[in-house]
Protein backbone atom coordinates (compact mmCIF):
# COMPACT_ATOMS: atom_id res chain seq x y z
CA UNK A 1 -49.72 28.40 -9.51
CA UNK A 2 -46.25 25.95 -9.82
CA UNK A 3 -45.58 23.19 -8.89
CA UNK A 4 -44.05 23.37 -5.45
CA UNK A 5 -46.55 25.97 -5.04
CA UNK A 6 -49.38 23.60 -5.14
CA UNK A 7 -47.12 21.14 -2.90
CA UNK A 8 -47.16 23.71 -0.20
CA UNK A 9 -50.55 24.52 -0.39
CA UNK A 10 -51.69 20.98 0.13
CA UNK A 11 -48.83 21.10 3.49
CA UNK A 12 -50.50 23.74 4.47
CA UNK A 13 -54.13 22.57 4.60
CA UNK A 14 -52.88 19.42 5.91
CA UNK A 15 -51.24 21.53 8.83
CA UNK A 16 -54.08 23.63 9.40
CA UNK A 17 -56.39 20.58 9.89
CA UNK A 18 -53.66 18.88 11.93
CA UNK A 19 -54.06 22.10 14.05
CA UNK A 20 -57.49 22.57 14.19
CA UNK A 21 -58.76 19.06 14.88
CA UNK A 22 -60.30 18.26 12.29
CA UNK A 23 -57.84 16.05 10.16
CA UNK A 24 -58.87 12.61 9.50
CA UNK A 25 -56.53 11.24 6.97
CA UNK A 26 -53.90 12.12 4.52
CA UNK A 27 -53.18 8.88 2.37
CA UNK A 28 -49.86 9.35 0.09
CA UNK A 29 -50.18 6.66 -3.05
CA UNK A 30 -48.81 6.03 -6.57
CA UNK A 31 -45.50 5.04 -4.86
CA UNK A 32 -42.20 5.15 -7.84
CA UNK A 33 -39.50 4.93 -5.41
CA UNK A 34 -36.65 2.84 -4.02
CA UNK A 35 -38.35 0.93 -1.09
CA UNK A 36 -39.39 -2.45 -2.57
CA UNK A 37 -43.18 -3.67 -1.98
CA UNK A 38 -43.90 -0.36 -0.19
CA UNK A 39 -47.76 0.84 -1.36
CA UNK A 40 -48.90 3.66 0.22
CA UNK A 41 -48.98 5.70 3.57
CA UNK A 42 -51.18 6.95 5.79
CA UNK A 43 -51.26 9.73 7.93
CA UNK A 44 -52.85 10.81 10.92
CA UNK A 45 -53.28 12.57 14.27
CA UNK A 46 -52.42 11.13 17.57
CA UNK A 47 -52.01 12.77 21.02
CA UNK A 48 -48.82 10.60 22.67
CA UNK A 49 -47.40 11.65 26.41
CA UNK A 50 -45.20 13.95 24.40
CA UNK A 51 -47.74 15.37 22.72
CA UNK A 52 -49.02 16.01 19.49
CA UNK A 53 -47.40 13.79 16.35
CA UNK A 54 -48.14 13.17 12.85
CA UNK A 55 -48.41 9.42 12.92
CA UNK A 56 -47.41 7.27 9.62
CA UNK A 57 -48.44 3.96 8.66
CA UNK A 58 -46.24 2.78 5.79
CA UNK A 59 -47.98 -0.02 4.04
CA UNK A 60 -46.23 -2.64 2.36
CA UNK A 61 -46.83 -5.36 0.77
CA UNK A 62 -47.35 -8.04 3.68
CA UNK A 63 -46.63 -5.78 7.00
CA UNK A 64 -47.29 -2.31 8.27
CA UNK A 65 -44.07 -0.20 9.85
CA UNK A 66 -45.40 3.25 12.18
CA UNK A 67 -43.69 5.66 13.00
CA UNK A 68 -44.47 8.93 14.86
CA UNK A 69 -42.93 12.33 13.80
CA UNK A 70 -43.12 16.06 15.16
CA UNK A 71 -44.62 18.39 12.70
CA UNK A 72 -41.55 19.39 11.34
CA UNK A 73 -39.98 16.11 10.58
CA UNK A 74 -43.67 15.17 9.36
CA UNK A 75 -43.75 18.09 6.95
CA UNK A 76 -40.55 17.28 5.19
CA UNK A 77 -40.84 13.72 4.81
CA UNK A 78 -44.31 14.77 2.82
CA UNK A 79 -42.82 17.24 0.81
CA UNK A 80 -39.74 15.35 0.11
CA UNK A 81 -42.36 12.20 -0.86
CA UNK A 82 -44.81 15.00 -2.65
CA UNK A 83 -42.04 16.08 -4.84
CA UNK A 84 -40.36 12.60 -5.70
CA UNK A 85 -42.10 9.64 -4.87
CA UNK A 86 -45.51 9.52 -5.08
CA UNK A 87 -48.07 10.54 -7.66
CA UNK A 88 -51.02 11.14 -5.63
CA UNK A 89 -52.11 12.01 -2.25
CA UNK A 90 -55.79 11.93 -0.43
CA UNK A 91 -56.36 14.47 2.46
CA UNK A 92 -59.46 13.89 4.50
CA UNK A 93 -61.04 16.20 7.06
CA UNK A 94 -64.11 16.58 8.43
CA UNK A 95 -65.01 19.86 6.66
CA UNK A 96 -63.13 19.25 3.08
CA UNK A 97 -61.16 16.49 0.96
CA UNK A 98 -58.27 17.63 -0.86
CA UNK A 99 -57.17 15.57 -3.97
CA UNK A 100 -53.28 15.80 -5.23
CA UNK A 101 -52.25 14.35 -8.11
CA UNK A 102 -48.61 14.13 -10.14
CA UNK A 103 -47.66 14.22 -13.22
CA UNK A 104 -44.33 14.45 -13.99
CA UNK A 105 -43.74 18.07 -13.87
CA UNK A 106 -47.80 18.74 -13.85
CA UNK A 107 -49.61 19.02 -10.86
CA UNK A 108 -53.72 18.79 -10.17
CA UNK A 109 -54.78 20.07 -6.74
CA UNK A 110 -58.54 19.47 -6.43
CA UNK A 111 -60.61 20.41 -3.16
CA UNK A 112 -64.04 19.41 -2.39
CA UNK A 113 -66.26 20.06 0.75
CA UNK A 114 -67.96 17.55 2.77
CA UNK A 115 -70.40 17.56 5.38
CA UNK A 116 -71.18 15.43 8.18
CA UNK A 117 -67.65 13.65 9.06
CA UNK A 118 -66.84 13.10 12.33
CA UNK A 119 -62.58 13.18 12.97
CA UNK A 120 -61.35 9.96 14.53
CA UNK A 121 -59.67 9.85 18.54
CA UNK A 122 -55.82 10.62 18.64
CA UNK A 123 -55.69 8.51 21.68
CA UNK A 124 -52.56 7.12 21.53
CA UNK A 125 -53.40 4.82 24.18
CA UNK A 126 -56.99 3.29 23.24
CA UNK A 127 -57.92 -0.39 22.19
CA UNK A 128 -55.25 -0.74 19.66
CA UNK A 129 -57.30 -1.11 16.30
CA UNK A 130 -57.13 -4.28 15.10
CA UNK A 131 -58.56 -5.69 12.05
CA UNK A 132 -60.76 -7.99 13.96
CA UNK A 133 -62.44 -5.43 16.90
CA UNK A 134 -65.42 -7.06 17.40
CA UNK A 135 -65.20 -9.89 19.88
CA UNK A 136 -68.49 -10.82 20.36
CA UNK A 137 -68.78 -13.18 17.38
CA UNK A 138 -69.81 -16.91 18.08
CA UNK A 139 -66.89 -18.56 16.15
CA UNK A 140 -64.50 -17.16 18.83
CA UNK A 141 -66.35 -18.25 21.61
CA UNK A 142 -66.77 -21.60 19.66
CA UNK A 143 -62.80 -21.47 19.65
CA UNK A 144 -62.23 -20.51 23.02
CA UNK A 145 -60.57 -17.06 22.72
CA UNK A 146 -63.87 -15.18 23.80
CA UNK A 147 -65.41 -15.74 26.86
CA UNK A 148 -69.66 -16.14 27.55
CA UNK A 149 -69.50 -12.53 27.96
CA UNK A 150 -68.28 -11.49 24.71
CA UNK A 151 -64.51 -10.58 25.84
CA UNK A 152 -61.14 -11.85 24.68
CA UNK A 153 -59.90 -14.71 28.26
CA UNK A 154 -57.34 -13.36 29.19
CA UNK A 155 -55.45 -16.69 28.78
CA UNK A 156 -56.25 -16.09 24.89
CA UNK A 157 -54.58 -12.84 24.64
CA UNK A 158 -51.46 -14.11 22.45
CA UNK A 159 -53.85 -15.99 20.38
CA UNK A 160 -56.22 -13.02 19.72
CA UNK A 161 -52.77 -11.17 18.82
CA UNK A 162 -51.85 -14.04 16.25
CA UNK A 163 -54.79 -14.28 14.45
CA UNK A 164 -55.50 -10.20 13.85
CA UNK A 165 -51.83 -10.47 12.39
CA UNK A 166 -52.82 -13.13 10.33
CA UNK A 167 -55.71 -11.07 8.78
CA UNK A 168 -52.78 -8.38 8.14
CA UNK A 169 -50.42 -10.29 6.66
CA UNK A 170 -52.90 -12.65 4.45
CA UNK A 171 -55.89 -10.09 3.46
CA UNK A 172 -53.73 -8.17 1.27
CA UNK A 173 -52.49 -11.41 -0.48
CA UNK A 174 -55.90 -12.51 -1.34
CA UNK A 175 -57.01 -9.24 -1.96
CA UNK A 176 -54.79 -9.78 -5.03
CA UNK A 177 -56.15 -12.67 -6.53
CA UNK A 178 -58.12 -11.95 -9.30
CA UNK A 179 -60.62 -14.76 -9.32
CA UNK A 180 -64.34 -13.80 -8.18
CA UNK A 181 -64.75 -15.80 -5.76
CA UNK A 182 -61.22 -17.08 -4.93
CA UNK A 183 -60.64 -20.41 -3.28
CA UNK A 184 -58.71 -20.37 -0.78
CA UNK A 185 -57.33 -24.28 0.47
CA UNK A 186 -56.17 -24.28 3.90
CA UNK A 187 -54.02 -27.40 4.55
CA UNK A 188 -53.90 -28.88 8.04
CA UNK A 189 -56.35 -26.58 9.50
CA UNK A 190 -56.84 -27.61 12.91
CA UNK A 191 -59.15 -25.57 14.74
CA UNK A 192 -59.33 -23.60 11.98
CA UNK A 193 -58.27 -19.68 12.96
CA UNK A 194 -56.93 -18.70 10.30
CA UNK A 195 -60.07 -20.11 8.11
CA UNK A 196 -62.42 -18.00 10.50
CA UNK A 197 -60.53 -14.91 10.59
CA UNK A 198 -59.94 -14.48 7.38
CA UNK A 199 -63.54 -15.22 6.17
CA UNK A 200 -65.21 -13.12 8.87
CA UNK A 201 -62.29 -10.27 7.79
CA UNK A 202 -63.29 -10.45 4.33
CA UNK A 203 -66.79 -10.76 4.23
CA UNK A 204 -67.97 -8.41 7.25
CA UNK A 205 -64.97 -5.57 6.85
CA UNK A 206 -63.66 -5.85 2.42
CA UNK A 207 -66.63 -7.04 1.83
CA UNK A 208 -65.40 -9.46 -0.92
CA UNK A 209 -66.54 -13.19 -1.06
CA UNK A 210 -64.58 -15.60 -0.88
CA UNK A 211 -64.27 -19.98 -0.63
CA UNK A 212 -62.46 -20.97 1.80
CA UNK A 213 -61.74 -25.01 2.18
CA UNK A 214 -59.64 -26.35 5.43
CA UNK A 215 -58.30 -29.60 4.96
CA UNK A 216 -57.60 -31.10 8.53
CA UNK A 217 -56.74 -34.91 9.37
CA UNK A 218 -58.69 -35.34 12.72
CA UNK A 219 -62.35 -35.78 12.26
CA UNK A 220 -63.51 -34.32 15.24
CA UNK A 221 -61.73 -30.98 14.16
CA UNK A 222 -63.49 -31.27 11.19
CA UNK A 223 -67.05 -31.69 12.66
CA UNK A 224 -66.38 -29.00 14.95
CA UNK A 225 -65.15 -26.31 11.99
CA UNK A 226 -68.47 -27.24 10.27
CA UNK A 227 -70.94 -26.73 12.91
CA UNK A 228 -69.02 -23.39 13.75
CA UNK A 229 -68.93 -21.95 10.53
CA UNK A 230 -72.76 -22.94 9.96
CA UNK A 231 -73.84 -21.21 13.61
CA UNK A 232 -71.47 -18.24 12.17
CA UNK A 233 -74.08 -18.20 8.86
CA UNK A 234 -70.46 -18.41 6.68
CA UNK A 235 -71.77 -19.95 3.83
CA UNK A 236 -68.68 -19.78 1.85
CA UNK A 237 -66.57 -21.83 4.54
CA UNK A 238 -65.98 -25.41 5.12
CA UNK A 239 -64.36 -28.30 6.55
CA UNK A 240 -63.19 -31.94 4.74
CA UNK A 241 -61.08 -34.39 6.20
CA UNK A 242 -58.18 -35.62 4.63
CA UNK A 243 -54.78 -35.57 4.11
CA UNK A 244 -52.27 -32.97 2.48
CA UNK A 245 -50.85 -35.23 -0.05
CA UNK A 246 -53.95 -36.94 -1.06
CA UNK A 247 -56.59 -33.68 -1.25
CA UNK A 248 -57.75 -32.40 -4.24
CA UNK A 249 -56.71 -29.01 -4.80
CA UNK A 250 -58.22 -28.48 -8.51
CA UNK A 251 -59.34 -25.31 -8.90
CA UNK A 252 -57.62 -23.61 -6.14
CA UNK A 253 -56.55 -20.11 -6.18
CA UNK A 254 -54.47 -20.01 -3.12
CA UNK A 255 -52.49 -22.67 -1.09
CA UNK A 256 -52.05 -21.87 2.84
CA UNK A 257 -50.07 -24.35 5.14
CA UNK A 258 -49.36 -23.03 8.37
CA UNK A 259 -46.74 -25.46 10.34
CA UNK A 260 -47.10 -28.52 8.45
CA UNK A 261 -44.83 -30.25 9.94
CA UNK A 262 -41.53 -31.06 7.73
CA UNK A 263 -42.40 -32.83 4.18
CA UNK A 264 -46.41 -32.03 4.62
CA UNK A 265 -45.37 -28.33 4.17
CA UNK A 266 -43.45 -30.01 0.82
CA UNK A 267 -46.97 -31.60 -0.10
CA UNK A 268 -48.60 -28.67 0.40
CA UNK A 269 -46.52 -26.08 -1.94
CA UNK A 270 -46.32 -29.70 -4.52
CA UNK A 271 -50.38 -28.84 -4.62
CA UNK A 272 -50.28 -25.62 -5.10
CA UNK A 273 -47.66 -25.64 -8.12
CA UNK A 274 -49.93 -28.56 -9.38
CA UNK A 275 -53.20 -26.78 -9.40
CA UNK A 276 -51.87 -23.38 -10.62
CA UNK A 277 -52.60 -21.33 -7.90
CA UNK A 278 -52.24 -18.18 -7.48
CA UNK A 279 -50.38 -17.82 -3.91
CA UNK A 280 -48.53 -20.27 -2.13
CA UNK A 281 -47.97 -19.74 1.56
CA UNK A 282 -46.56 -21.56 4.20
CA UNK A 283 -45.15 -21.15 7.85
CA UNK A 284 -42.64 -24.54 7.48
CA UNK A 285 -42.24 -26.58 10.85
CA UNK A 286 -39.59 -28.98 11.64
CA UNK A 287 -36.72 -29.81 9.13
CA UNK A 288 -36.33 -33.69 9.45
CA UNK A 289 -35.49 -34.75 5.79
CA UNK A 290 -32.66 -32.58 5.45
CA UNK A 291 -31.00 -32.54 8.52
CA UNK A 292 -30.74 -36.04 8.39
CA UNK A 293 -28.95 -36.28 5.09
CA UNK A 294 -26.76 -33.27 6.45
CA UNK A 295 -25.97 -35.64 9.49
CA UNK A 296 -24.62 -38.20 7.53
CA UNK A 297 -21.22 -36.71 6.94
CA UNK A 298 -21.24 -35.79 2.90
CA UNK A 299 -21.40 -32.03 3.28
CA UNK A 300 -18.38 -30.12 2.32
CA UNK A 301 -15.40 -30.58 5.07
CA UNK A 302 -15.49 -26.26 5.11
CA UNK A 303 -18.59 -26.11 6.93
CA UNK A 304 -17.90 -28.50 9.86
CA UNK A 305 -17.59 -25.97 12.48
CA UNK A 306 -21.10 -25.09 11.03
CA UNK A 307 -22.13 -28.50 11.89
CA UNK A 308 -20.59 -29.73 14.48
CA UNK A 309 -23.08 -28.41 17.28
CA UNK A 310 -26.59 -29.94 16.78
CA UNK A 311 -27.96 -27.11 17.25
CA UNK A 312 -26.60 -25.60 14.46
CA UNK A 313 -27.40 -28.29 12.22
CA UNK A 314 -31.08 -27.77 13.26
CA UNK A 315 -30.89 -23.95 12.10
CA UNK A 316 -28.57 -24.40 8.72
CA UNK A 317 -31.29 -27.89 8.22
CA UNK A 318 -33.98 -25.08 8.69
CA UNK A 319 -32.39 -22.32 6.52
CA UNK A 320 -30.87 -24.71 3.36
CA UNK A 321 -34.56 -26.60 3.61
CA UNK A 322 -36.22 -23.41 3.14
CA UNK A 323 -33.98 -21.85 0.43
CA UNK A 324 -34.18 -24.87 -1.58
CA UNK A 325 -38.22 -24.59 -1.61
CA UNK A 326 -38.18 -21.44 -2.45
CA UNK A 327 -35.55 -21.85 -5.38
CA UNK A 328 -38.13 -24.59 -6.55
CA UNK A 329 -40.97 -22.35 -6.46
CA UNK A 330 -39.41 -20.00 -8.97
CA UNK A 331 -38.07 -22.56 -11.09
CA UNK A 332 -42.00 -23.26 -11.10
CA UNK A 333 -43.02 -19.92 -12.29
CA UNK A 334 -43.53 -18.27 -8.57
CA UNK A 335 -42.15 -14.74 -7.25
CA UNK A 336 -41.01 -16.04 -3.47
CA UNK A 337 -40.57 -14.23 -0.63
CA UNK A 338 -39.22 -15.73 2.99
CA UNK A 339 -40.17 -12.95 6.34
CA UNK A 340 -40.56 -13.59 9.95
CA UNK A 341 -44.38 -14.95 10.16
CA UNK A 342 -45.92 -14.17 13.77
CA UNK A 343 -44.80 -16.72 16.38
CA UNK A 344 -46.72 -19.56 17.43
CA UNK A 345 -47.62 -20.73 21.23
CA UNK A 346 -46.47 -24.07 20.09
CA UNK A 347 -43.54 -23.72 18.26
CA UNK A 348 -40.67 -21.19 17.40
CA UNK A 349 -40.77 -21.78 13.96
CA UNK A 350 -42.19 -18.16 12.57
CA UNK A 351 -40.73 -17.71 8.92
CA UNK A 352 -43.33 -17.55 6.40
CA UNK A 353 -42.78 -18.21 2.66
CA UNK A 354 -44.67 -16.46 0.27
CA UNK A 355 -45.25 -17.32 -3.92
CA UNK A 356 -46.87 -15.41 -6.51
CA UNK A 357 -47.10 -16.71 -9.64
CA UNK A 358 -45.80 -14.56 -12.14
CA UNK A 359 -44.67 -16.73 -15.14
CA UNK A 360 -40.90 -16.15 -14.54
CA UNK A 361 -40.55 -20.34 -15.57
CA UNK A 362 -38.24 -20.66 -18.23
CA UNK A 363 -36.75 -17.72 -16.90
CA UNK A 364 -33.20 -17.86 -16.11
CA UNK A 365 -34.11 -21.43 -15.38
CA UNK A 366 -30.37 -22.76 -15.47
CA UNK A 367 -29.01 -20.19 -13.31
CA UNK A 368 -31.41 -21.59 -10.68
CA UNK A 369 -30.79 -25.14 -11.39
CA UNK A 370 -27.21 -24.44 -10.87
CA UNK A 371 -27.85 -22.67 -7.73
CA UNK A 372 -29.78 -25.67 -6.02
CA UNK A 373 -27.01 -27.91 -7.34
CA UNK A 374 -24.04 -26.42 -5.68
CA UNK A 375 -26.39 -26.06 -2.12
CA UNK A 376 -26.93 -29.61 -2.42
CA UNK A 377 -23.50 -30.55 -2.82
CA UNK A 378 -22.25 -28.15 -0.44
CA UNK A 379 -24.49 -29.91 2.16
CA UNK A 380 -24.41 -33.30 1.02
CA UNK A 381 -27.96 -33.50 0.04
CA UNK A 382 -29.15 -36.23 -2.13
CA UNK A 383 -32.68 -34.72 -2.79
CA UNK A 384 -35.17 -32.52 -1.45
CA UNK A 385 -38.71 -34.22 -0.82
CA UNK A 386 -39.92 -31.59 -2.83
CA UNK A 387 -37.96 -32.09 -6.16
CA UNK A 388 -39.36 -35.58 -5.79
CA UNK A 389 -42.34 -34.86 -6.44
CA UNK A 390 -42.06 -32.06 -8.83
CA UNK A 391 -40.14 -34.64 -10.95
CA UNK A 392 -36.91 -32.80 -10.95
């Protein structure tokens, strides 16, 4: 049997199980094409008002995108992806598992039965599944998204919302890190979701240990996150008190700030260059130190219409601030990436920057320099907080 042969008949089964009920997954992987960070997709059955689709989850690096397809579309974006772009594919059903697997021009097509799988709901409209379903668990009553009774208030709905997005953007970061257990340093904590989530997440549902340390100026927050987290039996989780710029970070494996507000998110990202970690992340809040050498008249005379508005000069503050940290980050060995983070109840601020280290320091180092050199002079910046503490 050929190639496409062996293409079609893994369509085909995949149709026939779509048909018959009893499909629970096809997962396409080994992904060699065009779309950058993309991982994998996943397929499955869902019954919408219009009927039958093939539903597909296309995993990226930090955020899911679905989309729904009729079976024809369905079939040709898989054999188009079969044929091209990925080198392996899972199918799941309740009776047999299919295993594909490319090669260049080689293809393996494996199938094993299976007994005693049950095929998921295709209710489009159920509980939408979110990484964090159970809401019974004392931590969120202790943070006052779950009522007594075990159910989300209703006046914590958004918040419920912002923390399972949370797990999805942050789970597969530190599912990367290669340390066993990783610390993970959460600066300026507060109540501490993100600290909860992602430990309950990871323990309970990946089932990977993990430290996780959230740094958090008020006291009371502090004694509160401990008792939690010690009712919760999460052994691995804990509270100090403390500032940003003064914490020890030695040791860490991942930085996380989430709107520290302007030159504490600066502090934060300064710690997590100092202590080698891993990932740096932060959601930056308020752009004070650079909009107020941008107000002082020395940027370039082109860009007054840009500036003349104060609103303006909040957003091109909030842009150049952001663009200059992450130029700083990869002149300090980090891969950076700047996305729209989930919005928060108390602010609009909602972009989210994102280091790996990947050694690229030393690496076209000048270019860089030069780049942060002409922003600041097109802006009339003096200095970034940041490069005053990196030493730059």
């Amino acid at each position: 049997m050929n190639a496409p042969d062996r293409i079609e008949e893994l369509l085909s089964a995949t149709k026939d199980a779509f048909a018959s009920g009893v499909l629970v997954q096809l997962k396409l992987g080994g992904y060699h094409g065009d779309e950058p960070d993309l991982k994998a997709v996943l397929v499955k059955k869902i019954t919408t008002k219009a009927g039958e689709k093939y539903s597909f989850t296309w995993r990226y690096k930090t955020r899911d995108t679905i989309k729904n397809y009729s079976q024809s579309e369905a079939l040709a974006l898989l054999r188009k992806g079969l044929e091209t772009e990925f080198r392996s594919a899972q199918l799941a059903t309740t009776e047999f598992d299919m295993m594909f697997e490319r090669n260049g021009a080689k293809i393996r097509l494996k199938r094993t039965e299976v007994e005693g799988r049950e095929a998921p709901s295709t209710d489009h409209n159920r509980t939408k599944n979110r990484p964090l379903s159970e809401t019974g668990k004392p931590w969120l009553q202790a943070l006052g998204i779950a009522g007594k009774n075990g159910a989300v208030r209703n006046d914590a709905q958004d918040k419920f919302r912002q923390i399972n997005k949370m797990v999805e953007i942050f789970a597969p970061l530190i599912a990367g890190l290669k340390s066993e257990p990783p610390l993970i340093v959460d600066m300026g904590a507060g109540k501490g979701y993100l600290d909860f989530v992602l430990y309950d997440y990871l323990a309970t549902v990946v089932a990977r240990p993990v430290r996780i340390v959230g740094v958090e100026l008020r006291e009371q927050l502090v004694s509160d996150g401990n008792a939690t987290a010690k009712a919760s039996g999460f052994d691995g989780l804990r509270f100090d008190a403390g500032t940003i710029a003064e914490f020890d970070t030695s040791g860490a494996d991942a930085v996380i700030a989430l709107h520290a507000c302007d030159t504490a998110t600066d502090d934060a990202i300064f710690k997590g260059i100092s202590a080698g970690a891993s990932l740096i992340a932060v959601a930056p809040c308020c752009h004070k130190q650079i909009r107020r050498q941008m107000e002082a008249g020395k940027a370039d005379a082109r860009l007054e219409p840009l500036l003349r508005h104060g609103i303006f000069v909040e957003r091109q503050a909030e842009m150049v601030t952001d663009t200059l940290r992450a130029l700083l980050l990869e002149l300090n060995g980090y891969k950076t990436k700047v996305f729209e983070f989930v919005s928060d109840a108390h602010t609009p601020k909602n972009n989210l920057i994102v280091a790996e280290k990947d050694g690229r320091a030393g690496r076209d180092r000048e270019a860089v320099l030069r780049q942060i050199a002409e922003i600041k002079t097109m802006f009339g910046i003096e200095q970034h907080y940041l490069e005053g503490l990196l030493g730059s």
